[in-house]
Protein backbone atom coordinates (compact mmCIF):
# COMPACT_ATOMS: atom_id res chain seq x y z
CA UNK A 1 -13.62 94.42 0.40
CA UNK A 2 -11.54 95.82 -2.47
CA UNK A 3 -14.33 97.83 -3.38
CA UNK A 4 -14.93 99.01 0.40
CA UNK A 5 -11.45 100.15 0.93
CA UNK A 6 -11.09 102.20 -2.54
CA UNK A 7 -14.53 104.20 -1.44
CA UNK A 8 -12.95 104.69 1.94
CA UNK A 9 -10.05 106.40 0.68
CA UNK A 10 -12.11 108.73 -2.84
CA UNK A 11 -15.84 109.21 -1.66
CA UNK A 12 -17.14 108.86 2.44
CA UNK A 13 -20.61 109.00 0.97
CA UNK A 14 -20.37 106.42 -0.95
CA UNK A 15 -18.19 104.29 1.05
CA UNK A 16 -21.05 104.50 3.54
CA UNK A 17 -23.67 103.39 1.24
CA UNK A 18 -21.75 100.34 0.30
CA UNK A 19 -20.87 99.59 3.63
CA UNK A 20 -25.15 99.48 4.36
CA UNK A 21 -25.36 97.10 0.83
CA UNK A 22 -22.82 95.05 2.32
CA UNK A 23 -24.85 94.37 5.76
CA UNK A 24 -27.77 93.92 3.72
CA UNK A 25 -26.17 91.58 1.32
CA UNK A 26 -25.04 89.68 4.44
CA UNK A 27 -28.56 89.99 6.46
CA UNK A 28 -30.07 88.57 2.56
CA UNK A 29 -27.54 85.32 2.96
CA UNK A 30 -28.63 84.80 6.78
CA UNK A 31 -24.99 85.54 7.58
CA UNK A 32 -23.63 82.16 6.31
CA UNK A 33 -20.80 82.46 4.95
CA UNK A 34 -21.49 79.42 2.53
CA UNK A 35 -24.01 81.18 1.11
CA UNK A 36 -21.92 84.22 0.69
CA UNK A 37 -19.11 82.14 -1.02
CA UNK A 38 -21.59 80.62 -3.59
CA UNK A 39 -23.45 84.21 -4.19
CA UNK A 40 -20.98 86.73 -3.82
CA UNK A 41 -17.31 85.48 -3.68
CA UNK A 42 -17.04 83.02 -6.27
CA UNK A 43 -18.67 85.28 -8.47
CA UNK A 44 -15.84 87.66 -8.98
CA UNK A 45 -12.52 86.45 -10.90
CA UNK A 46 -9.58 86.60 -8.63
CA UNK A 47 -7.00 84.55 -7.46
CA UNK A 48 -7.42 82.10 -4.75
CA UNK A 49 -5.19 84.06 -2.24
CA UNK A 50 -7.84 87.17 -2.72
CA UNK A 51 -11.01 84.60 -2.60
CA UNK A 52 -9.53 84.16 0.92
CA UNK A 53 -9.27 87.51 1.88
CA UNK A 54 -12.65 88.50 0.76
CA UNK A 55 -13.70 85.63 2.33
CA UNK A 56 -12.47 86.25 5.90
CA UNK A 57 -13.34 90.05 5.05
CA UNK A 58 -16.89 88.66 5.49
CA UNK A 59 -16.51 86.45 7.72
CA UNK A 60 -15.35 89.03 10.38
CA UNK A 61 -18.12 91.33 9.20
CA UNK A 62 -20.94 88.10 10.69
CA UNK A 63 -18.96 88.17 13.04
CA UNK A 64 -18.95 91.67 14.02
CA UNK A 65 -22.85 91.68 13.31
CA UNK A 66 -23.82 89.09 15.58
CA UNK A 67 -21.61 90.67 18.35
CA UNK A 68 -22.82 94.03 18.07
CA UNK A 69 -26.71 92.37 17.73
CA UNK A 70 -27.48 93.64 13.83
CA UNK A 71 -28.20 90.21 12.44
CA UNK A 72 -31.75 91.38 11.54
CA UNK A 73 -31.21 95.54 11.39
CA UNK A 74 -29.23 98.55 12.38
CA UNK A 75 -25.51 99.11 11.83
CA UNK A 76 -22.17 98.30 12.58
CA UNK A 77 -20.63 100.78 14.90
CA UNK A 78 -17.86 101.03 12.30
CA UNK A 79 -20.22 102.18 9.96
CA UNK A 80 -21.53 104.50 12.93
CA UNK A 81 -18.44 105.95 13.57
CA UNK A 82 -18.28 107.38 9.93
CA UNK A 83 -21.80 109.14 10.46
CA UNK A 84 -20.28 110.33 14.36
CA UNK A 85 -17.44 111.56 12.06
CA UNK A 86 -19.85 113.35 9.37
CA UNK A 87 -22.02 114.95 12.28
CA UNK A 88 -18.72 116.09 13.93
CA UNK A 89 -17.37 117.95 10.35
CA UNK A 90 -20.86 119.02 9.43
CA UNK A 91 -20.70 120.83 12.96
CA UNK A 92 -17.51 122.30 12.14
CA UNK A 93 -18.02 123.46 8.91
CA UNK A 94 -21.58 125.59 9.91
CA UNK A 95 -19.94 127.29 12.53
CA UNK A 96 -17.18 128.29 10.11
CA UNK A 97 -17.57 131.65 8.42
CA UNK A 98 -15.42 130.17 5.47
CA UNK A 99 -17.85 127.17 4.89
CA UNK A 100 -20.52 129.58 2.94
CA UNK A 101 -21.45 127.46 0.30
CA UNK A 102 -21.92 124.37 2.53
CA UNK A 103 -24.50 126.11 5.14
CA UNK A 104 -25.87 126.77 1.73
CA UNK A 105 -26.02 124.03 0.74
CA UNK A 106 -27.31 122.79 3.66
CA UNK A 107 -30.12 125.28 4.65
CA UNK A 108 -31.53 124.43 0.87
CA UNK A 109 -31.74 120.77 2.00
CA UNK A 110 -32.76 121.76 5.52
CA UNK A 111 -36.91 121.39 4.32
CA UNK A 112 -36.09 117.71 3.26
CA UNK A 113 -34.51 116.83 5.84
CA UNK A 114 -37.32 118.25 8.75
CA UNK A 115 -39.83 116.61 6.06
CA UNK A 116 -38.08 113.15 6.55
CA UNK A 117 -37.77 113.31 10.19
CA UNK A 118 -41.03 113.82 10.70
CA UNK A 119 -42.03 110.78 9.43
CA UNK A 120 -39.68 108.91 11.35
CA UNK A 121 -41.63 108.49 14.60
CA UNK A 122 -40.09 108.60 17.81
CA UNK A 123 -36.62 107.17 16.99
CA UNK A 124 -35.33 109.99 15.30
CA UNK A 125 -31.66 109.89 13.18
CA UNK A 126 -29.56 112.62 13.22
CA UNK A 127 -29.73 115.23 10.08
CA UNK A 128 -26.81 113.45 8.76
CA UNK A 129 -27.82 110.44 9.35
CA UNK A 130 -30.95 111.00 7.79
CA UNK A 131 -29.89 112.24 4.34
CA UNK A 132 -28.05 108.92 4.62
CA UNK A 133 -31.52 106.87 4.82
CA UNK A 134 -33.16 108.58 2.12
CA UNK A 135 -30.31 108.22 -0.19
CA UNK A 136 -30.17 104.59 0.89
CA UNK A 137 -34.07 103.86 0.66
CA UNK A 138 -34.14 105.54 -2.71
CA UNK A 139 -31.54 103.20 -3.75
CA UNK A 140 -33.41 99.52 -2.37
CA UNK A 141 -36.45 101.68 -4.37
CA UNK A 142 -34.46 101.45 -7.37
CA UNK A 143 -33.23 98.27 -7.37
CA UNK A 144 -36.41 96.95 -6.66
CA UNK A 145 -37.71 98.22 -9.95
CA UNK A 146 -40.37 100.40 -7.89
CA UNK A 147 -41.63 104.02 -9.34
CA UNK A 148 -39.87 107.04 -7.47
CA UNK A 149 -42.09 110.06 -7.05
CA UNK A 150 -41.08 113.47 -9.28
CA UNK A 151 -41.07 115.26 -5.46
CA UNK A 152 -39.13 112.30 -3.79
CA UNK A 153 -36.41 112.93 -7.37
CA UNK A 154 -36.15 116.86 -6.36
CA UNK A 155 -35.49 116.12 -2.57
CA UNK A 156 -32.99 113.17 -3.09
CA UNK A 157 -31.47 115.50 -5.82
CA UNK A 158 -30.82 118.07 -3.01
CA UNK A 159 -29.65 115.71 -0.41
CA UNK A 160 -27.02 114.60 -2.62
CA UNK A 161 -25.43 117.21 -3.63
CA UNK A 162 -25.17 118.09 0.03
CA UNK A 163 -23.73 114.93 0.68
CA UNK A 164 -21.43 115.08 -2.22
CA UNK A 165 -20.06 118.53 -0.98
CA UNK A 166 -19.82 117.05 2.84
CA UNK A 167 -17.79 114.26 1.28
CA UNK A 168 -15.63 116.33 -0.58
CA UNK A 169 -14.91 118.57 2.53
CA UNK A 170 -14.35 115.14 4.36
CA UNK A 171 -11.73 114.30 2.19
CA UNK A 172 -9.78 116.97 2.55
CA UNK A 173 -9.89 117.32 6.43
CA UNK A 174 -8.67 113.90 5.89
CA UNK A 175 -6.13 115.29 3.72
CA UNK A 176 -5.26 117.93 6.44
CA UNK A 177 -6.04 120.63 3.95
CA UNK A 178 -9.32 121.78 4.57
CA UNK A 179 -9.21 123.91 7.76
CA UNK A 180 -5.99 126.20 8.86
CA UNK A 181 -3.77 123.78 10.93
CA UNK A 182 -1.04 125.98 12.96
CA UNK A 183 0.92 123.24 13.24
CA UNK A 184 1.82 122.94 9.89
CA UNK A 185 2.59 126.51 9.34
């Protein structure tokens, strides 16, 4: 939770990322919250008062789960509405003249990302969306001790820098600085 909120506010990307851990970490304890308590809560040092919070933290996050019908897979529409927000500043920022060095950036991940989505059958993701997955799917790779392919290195290399520059950018529309606001003029 503490964790969550500080990516929120520095790095989108990463925020995101977590966010997918988190469901998975939540899917991996069958969404009881007992479980989560023994494994997760009680294993970090904080007061009681902040045991609590995390604790309801999760709580609402079953809760939203089994309401929105991800017990087993699939997102939380909160964690949706960051990738509608990505796709809606990644659409801004290519059809910006100013934005050079993110279409760059972009059009040199552009073969990874076709690559990916080809392999994704019928149900495609969005580009965004799909840089998301690999980074995500490289990561479970990782932590499952499993060997990552030199190509699969070069690709996921790619993707995140684009991310990283897409989060960056994020931030500062956030900020209000990132595109000329006549308002503020």
């Amino acid at each position: 939770m503490y964790t969550a909120s500080q990516k929120r506010k520095e790095n989108i990307a990463e925020y995101l990322l977590y966010m997918w851990q988190i469901e998975d970490l939540i899917r991996a304890n069958n969404l009881d919250i007992d479980k989560i308590r023994s494994s997760i809560i009680d294993l970090y040092d904080l007061p009681p008062e902040k045991k609590k919070e995390m604790e309801e933290w999760y709580e609402s996050l079953i809760d939203m789960m089994r309401r929105e019908g991800v017990e087993k897979n699939g997102h939380l529409q909160l964690n949706k509405n960051v990738i509608i927000q990505l796709d809606d500043l990644h659409r801004q920022l290519m059809a910006d003249p100013k934005f050079v060095d993110y279409q760059s950036a972009f059009y040199h991940t552009l073969p990874y990302i076709v690559e990916l989505r080809a392999r994704q059958g019928d149900d495609k993701l969005g580009e965004i969306e799909t840089c998301f997955a690999a980074l995500y799917g490289t990561l479970l790779m990782r932590l499952q001790g499993k060997e990552i392919l030199k190509e699969t290195s070069a690709a996921i290399s790619g993707i995140t820098r684009f991310l990283s520059l897409l989060a960056r950018y994020f931030k500062l529309d956030q900020e209000d600085k990132l595109f000329d606001n006549p308002d503020t003029k």
